[in-house]
Protein backbone atom coordinates (compact mmCIF):
# COMPACT_ATOMS: atom_id res chain seq x y z
CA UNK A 1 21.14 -11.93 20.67
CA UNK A 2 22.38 -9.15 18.05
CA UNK A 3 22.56 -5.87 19.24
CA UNK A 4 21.28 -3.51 16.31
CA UNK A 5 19.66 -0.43 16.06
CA UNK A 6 16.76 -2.16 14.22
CA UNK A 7 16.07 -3.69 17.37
CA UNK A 8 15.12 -0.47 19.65
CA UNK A 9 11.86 0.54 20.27
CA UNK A 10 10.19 3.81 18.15
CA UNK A 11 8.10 6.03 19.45
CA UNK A 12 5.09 7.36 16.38
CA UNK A 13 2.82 9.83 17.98
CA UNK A 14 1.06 7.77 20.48
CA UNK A 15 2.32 4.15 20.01
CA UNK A 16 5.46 2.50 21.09
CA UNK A 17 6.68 0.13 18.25
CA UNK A 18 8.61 -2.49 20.06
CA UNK A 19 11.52 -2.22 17.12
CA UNK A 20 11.71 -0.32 13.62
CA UNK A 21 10.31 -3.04 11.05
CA UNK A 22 5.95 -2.67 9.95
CA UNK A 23 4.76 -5.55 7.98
CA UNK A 24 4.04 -3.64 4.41
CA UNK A 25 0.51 -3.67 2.87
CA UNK A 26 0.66 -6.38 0.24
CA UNK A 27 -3.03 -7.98 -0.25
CA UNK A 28 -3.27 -11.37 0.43
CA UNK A 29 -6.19 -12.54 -1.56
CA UNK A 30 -7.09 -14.43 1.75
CA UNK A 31 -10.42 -12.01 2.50
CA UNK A 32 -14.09 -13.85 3.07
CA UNK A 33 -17.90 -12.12 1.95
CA UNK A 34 -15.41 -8.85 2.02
CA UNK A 35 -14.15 -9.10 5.62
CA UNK A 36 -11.51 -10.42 7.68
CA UNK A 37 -11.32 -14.58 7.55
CA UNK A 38 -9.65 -16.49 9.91
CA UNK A 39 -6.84 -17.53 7.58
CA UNK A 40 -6.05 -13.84 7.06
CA UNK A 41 -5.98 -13.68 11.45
CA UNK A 42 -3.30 -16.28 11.25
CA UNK A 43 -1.28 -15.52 8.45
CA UNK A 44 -0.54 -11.62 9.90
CA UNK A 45 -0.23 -13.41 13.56
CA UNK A 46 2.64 -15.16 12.15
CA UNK A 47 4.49 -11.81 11.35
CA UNK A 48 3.95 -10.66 14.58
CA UNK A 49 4.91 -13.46 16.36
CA UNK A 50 7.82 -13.66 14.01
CA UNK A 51 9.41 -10.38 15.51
CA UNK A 52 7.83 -8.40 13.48
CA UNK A 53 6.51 -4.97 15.31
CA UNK A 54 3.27 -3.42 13.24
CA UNK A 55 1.69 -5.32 11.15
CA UNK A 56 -0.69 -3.87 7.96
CA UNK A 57 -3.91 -5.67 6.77
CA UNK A 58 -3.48 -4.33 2.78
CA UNK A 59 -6.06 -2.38 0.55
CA UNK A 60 -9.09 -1.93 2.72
CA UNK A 61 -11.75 -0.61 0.34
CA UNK A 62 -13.65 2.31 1.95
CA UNK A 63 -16.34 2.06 0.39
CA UNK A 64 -17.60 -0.87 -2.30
CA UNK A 65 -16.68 1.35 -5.15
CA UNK A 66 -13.23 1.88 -4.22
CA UNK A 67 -12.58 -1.83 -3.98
CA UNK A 68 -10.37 -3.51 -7.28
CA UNK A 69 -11.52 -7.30 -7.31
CA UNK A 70 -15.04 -8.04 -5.91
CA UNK A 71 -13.15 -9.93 -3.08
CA UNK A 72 -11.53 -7.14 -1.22
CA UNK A 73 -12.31 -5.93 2.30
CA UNK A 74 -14.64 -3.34 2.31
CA UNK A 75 -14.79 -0.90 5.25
CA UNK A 76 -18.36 -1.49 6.65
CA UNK A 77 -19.35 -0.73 10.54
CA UNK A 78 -20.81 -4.49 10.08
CA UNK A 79 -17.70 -5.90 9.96
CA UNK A 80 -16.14 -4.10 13.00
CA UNK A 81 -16.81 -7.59 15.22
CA UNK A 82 -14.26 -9.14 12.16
CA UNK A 83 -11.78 -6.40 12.19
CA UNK A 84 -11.88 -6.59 16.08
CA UNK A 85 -10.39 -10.27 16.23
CA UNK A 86 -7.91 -9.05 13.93
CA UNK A 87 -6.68 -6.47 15.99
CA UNK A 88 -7.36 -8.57 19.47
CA UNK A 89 -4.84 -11.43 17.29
CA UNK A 90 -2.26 -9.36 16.84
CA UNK A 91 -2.27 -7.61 20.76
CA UNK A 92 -2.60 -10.63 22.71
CA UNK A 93 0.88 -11.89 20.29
CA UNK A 94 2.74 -8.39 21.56
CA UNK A 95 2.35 -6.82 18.06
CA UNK A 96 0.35 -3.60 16.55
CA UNK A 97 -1.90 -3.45 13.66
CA UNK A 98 -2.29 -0.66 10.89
CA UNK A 99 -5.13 -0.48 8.47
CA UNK A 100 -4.57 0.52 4.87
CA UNK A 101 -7.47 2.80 3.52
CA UNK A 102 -7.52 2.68 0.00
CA UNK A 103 -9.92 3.98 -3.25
CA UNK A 104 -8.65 2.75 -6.58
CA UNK A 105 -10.33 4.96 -8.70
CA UNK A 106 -10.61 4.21 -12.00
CA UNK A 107 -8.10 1.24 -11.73
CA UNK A 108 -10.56 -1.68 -10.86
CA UNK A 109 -12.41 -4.65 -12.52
CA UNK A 110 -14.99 -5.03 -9.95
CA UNK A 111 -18.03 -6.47 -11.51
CA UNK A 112 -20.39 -5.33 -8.86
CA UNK A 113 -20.17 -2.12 -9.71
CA UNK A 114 -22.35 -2.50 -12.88
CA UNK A 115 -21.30 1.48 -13.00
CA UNK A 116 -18.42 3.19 -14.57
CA UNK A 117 -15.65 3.59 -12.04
CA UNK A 118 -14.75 7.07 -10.57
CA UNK A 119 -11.68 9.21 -11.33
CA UNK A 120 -10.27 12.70 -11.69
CA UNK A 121 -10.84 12.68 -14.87
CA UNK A 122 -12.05 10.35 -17.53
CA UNK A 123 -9.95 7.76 -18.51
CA UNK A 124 -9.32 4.14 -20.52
CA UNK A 125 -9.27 1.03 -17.68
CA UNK A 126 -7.44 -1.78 -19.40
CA UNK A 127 -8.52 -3.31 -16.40
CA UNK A 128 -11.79 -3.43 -16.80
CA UNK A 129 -12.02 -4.30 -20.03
CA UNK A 130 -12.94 -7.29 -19.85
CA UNK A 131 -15.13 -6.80 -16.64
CA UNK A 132 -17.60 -4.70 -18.86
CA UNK A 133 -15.87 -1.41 -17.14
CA UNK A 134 -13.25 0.03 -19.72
CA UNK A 135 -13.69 3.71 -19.09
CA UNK A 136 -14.56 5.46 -15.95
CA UNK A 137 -16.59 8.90 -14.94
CA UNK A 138 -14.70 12.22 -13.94
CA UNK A 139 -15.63 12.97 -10.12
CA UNK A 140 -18.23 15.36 -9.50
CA UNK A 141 -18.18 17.79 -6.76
CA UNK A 142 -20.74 15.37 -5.16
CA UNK A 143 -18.46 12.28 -5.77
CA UNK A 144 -15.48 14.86 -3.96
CA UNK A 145 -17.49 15.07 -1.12
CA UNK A 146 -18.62 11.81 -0.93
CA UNK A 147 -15.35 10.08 -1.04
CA UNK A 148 -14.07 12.50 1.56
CA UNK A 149 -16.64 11.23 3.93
CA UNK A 150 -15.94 7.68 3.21
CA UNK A 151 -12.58 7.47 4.29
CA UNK A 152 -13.42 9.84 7.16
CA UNK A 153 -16.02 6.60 7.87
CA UNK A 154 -13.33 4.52 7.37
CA UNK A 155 -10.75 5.68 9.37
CA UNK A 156 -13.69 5.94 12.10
CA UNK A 157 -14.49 2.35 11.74
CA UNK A 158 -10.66 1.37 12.24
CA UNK A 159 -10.38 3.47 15.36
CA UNK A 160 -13.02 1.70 16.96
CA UNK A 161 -12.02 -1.71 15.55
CA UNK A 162 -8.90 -1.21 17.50
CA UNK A 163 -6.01 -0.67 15.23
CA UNK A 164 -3.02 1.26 16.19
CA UNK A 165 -2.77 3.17 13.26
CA UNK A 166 -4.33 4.13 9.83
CA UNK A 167 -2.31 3.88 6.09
CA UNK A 168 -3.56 6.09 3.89
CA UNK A 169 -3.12 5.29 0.41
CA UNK A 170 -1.77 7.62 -2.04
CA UNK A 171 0.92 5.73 -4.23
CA UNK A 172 0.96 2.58 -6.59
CA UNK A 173 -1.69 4.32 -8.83
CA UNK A 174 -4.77 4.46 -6.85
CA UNK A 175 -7.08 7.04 -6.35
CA UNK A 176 -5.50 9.41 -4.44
CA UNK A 177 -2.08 8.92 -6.42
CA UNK A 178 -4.98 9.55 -10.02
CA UNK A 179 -4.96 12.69 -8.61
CA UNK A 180 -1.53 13.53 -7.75
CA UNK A 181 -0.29 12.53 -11.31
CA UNK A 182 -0.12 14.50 -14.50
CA UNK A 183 -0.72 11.46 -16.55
CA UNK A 184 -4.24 10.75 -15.28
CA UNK A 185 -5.80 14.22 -13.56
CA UNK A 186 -6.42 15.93 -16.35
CA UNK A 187 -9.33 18.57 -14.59
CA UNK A 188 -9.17 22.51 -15.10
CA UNK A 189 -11.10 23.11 -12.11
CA UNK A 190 -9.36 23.62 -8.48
CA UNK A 191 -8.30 19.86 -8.67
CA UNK A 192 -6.18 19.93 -11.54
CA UNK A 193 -3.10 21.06 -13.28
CA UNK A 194 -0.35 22.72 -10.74
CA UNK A 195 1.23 20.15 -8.12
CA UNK A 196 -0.50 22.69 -5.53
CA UNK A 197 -4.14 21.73 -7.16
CA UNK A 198 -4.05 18.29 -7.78
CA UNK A 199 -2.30 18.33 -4.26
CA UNK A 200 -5.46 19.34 -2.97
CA UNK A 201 -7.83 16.36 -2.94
CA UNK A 202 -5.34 13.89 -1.16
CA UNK A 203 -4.84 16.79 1.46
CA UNK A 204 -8.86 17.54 2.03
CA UNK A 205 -9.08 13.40 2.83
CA UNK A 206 -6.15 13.38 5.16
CA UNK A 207 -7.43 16.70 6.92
CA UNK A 208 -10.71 15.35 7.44
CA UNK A 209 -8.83 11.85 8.52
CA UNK A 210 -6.91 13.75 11.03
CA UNK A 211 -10.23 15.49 12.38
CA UNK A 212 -12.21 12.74 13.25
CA UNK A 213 -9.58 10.57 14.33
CA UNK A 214 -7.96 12.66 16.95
CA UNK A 215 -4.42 14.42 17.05
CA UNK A 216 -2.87 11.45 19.08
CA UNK A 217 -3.92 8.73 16.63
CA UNK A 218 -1.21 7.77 14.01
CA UNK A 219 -1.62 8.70 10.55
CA UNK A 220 0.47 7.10 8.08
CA UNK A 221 0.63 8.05 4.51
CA UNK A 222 2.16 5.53 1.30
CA UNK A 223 3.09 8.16 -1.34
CA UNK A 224 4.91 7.48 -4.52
CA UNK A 225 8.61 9.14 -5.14
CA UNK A 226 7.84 9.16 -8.62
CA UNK A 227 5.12 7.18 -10.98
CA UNK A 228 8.63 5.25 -12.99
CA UNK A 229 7.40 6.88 -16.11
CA UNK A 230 7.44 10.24 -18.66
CA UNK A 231 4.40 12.22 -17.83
CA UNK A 232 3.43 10.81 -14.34
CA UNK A 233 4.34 12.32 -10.78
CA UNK A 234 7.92 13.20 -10.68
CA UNK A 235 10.73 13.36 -7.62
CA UNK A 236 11.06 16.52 -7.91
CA UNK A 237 6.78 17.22 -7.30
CA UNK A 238 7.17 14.36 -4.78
CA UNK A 239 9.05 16.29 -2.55
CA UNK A 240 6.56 19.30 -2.69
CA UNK A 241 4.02 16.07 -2.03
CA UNK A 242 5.51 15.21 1.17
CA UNK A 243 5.70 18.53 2.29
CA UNK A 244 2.51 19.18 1.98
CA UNK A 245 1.19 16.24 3.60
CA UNK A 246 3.55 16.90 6.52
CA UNK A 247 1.85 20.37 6.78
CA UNK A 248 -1.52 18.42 6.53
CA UNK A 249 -0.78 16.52 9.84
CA UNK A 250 0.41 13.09 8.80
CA UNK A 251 2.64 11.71 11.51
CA UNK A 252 5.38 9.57 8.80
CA UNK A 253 5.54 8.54 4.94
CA UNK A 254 5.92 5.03 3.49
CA UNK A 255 8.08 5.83 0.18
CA UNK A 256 7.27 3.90 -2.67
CA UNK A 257 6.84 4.13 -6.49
CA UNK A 258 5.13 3.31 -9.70
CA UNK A 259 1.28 2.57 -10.75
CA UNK A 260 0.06 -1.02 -10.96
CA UNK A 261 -1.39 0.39 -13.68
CA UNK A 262 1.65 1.02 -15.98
CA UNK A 263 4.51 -0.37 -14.41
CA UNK A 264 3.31 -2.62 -11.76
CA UNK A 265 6.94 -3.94 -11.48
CA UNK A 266 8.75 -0.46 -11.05
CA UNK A 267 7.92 -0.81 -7.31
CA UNK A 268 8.72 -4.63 -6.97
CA UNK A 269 11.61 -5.24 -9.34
CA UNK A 270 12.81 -8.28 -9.83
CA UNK A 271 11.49 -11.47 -12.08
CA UNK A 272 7.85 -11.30 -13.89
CA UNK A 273 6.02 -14.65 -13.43
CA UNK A 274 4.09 -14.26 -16.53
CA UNK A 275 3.35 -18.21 -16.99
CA UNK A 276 2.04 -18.13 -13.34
CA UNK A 277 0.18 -15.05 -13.95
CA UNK A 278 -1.37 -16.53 -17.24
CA UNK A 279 -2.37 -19.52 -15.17
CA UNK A 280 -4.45 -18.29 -12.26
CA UNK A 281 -6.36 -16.01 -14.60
CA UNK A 282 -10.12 -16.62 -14.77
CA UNK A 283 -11.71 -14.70 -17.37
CA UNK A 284 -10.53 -16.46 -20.45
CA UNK A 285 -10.35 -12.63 -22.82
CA UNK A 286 -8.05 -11.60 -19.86
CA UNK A 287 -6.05 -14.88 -20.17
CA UNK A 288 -5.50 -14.77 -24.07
CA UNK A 289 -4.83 -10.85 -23.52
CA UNK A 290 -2.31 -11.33 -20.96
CA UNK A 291 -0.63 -14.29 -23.47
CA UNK A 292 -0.74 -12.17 -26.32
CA UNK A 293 0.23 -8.67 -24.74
CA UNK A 294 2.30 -9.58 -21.38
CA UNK A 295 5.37 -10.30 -22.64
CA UNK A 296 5.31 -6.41 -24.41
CA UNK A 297 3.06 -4.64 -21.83
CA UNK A 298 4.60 -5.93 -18.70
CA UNK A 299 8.14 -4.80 -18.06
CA UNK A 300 10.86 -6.58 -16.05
CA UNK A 301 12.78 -4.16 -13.71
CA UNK A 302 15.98 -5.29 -12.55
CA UNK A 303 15.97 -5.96 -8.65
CA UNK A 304 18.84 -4.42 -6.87
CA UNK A 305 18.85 -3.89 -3.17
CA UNK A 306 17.82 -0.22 -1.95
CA UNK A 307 16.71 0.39 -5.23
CA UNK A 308 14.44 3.28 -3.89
CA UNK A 309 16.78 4.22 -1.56
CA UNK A 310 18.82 7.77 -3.31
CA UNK A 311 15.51 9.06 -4.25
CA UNK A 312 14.04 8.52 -1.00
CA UNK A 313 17.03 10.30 0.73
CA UNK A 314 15.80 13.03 -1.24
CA UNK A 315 12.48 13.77 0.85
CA UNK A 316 14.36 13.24 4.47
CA UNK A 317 16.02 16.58 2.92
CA UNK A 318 12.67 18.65 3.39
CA UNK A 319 10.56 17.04 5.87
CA UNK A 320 11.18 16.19 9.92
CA UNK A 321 8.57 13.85 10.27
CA UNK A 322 9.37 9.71 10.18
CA UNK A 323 9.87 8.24 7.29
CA UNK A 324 9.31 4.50 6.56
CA UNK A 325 11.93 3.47 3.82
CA UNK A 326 10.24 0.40 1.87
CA UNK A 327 12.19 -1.04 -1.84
CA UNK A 328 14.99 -3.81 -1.79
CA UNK A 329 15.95 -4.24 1.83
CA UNK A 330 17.37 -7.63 1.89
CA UNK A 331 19.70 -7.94 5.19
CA UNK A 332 20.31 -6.86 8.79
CA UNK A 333 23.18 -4.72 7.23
CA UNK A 334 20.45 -3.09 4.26
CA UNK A 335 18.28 -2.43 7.27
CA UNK A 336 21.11 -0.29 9.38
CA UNK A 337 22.26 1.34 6.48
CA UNK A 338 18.45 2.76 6.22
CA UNK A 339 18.54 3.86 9.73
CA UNK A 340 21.84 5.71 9.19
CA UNK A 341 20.81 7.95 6.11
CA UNK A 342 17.95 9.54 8.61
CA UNK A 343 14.98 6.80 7.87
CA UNK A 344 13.50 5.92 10.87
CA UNK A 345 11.50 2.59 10.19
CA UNK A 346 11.53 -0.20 7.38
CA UNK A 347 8.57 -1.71 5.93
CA UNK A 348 9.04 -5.41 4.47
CA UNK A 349 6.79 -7.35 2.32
CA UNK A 350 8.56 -10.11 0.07
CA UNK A 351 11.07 -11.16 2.83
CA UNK A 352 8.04 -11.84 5.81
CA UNK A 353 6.06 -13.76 2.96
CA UNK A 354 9.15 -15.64 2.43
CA UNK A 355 9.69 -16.18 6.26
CA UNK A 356 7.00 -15.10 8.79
CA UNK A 357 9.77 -14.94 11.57
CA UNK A 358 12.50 -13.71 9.68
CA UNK A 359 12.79 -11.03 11.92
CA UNK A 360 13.48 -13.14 14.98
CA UNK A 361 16.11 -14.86 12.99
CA UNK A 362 17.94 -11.66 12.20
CA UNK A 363 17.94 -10.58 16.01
CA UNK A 364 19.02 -14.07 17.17
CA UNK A 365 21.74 -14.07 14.67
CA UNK A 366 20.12 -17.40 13.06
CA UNK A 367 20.65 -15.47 9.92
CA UNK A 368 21.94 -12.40 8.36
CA UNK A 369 19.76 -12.32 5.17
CA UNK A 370 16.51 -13.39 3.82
CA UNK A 371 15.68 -16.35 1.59
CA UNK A 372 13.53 -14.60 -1.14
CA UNK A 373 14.71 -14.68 -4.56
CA UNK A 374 12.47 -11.85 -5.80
CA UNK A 375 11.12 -14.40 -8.02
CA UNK A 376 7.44 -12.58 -7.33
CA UNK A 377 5.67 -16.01 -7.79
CA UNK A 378 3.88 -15.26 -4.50
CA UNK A 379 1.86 -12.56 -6.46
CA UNK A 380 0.14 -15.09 -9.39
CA UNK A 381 -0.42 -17.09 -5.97
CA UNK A 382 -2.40 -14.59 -4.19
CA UNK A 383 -5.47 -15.81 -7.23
CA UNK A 384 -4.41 -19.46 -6.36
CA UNK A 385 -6.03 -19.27 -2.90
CA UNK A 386 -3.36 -17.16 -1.20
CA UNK A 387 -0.18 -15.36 -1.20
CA UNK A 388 2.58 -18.24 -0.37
CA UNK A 389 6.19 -18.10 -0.85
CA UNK A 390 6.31 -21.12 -3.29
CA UNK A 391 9.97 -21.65 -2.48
């Protein structure tokens, strides 16, 4: 067996993570009537059993407007028997689970809406065009309030489901991250403008998190080091960001980057499967929009390994709490190198999609690296009936 500091136990708040690597949120398209299926049991069972320590069942709609695709888990107390043989799945197999709460705002092309979609301000969603939802509705004072309580319901519902910890999202161009960026909040109330104001939504949903859950319960947080673009959320802002939500009572950061959005490849890097993509596409103006506009709209970004990792080292400068270093970690040797610049776990997604017990093989010196080629074919499958590694 390797001996590694990857392989020691962490202690966040009040669980014991048997070593530092969480399963990263990356939605499986494997959801049923907008709950947990049995294939989606399995398929995160696998990462645990494969070595893996936490575990984190992706984008978890709290409420049914906050959901993207009308096939999304939505956070419902009816669905707590569901969410409980999730958790019970990934306990009995030695592993944690963490629930992503998520909003996307005005980024969604969820037909049962039959509503415009809510965001911090007004906006065009290419998303939706074709859905019959191209522009959404700036959030009311009501819708504020509202939204606050529904991940307050949701994080409620998780506690009692039995997960380990919560994953708030506020990166990748979501609601949340709508309001942290200059490109899409553009209010002149108290919500808008300085970082400190469009700071202040995100914080009043993790304070009211924090309140109902406890002090002792983890609170995670996925925030983006900077939207990849002119205009949106920089670095610099993202480390008054972090700051903040350490202040706020968040007990560690996932560090990610760009908005699904605009640059949906900024935080994958890598190839662009647009022939895939154009395949598995179901509305037919989508398809011919996609064929037409992809190869301009979508940009490649060159995969490198730690590509993340120099702006990340930025925030460990100005906040003590954990932070979960996520972008291009490719080897046993990526993984230590993390740990040694101050980061105290790693979240994969591409390499445990690739191999569900690639973490075993790394501690049992099977192997030194993973097998993914960062080909990103496994995203076009996730609308084939699945995410799959298809190599």
């Amino acid at each position: 067996m390797i001996e590694s500091p990857i392989f020691t136990p962490f202690q966040l708040n009040s669980i014991q993570l048997k070593n530092r690597i969480i399963k990263s949120a990356t939605y499986e398209g494997l959801c049923k009537n907008n709950s947990v299926s049995d294939r989606l049991i399995e398929w995160h069972r696998k990462i645990i059993q494969g070595g893996t320590a936490m575990t984190t069942l992706a984008y978890c709609a709290v409420s049914n407007e906050g959901a993207t695709f009308d096939n999304q888990i939505v956070l419902r107390k009816e669905i707590i028997p569901d969410l409980k043989k999730f958790t019970t799945a990934m306990h009995e197999v030695g592993g944690l689970a963490s629930i992503q709460l998520a909003h996307c705002g005005f980024f969604s092309k969820n037909k049962k809406l039959a509503k415009k979609p809510i965001s911090p301000s007004s906006t065009f969603n290419k998303l939706g065009l074709f859905s019959g939802i191209p522009f959404s509705k700036t959030m009311t004072e009501e819708d504020l309030d509202r939204t606050i309580e529904e991940y307050t319901n949701a994080a409620l519902i998780a506690k009692e489901s039995g997960f380990d910890a919560v994953e708030i999202h506020c990166g990748h161009g979501y609601l949340l991250s709508q309001f942290l960026s200059p490109a899409f909040n553009k209010r002149t109330d108290e919500y808008g403008g300085s970082i400190e104001k469009r700071l202040r939504f995100p914080v009043e949903v993790i304070q009211s998190v924090r309140l109902c859950v406890g002090e002792d319960f983890p609170i995670l947080v996925k925030m983006n080091l900077s939207d990849g673009f002119k205009g949106g959320l920089s670095l610099n802002e993202a480390k008054h960001v972090a700051s903040t939500f350490e202040k706020a009572g968040v007990d560690a950061l996932i560090l990610s980057g760009g908005l699904t959005s605009v640059n949906a490849f900024y935080l994958l890097r890598g190839d662009v499967p647009l022939k895939q993509m154009i395949q598995v596409e179901s509305n037919w103006m989508q398809k011919i929009g996609v064929m037409l506009f992809g190869p301009f709209v979508i940009k490649k970004e060159r995969f490198t390994e730690l590509f993340f990792l120099k702006m990340a080292e930025k925030i460990r400068k100005v906040v003590s709490i954990p932070l979960i270093y996520i972008g291009g970690v490719t080897s046993l040797n990526n993984m230590e190198e993390v740990l040694s610049r101050g980061f105290n776990l790693i979240a994969l997604g591409r390499p445990l999609i690739h191999d569900s017990n690639f973490i075993n093989g790394l501690q049992s010196g099977a192997i030194t690296e993973t097998g993914c080629t960062y080909c990103n074919q496994c995203i076009p499958e996730i609308d084939r009936g699945g995410v799959r590694c298809v190599i």
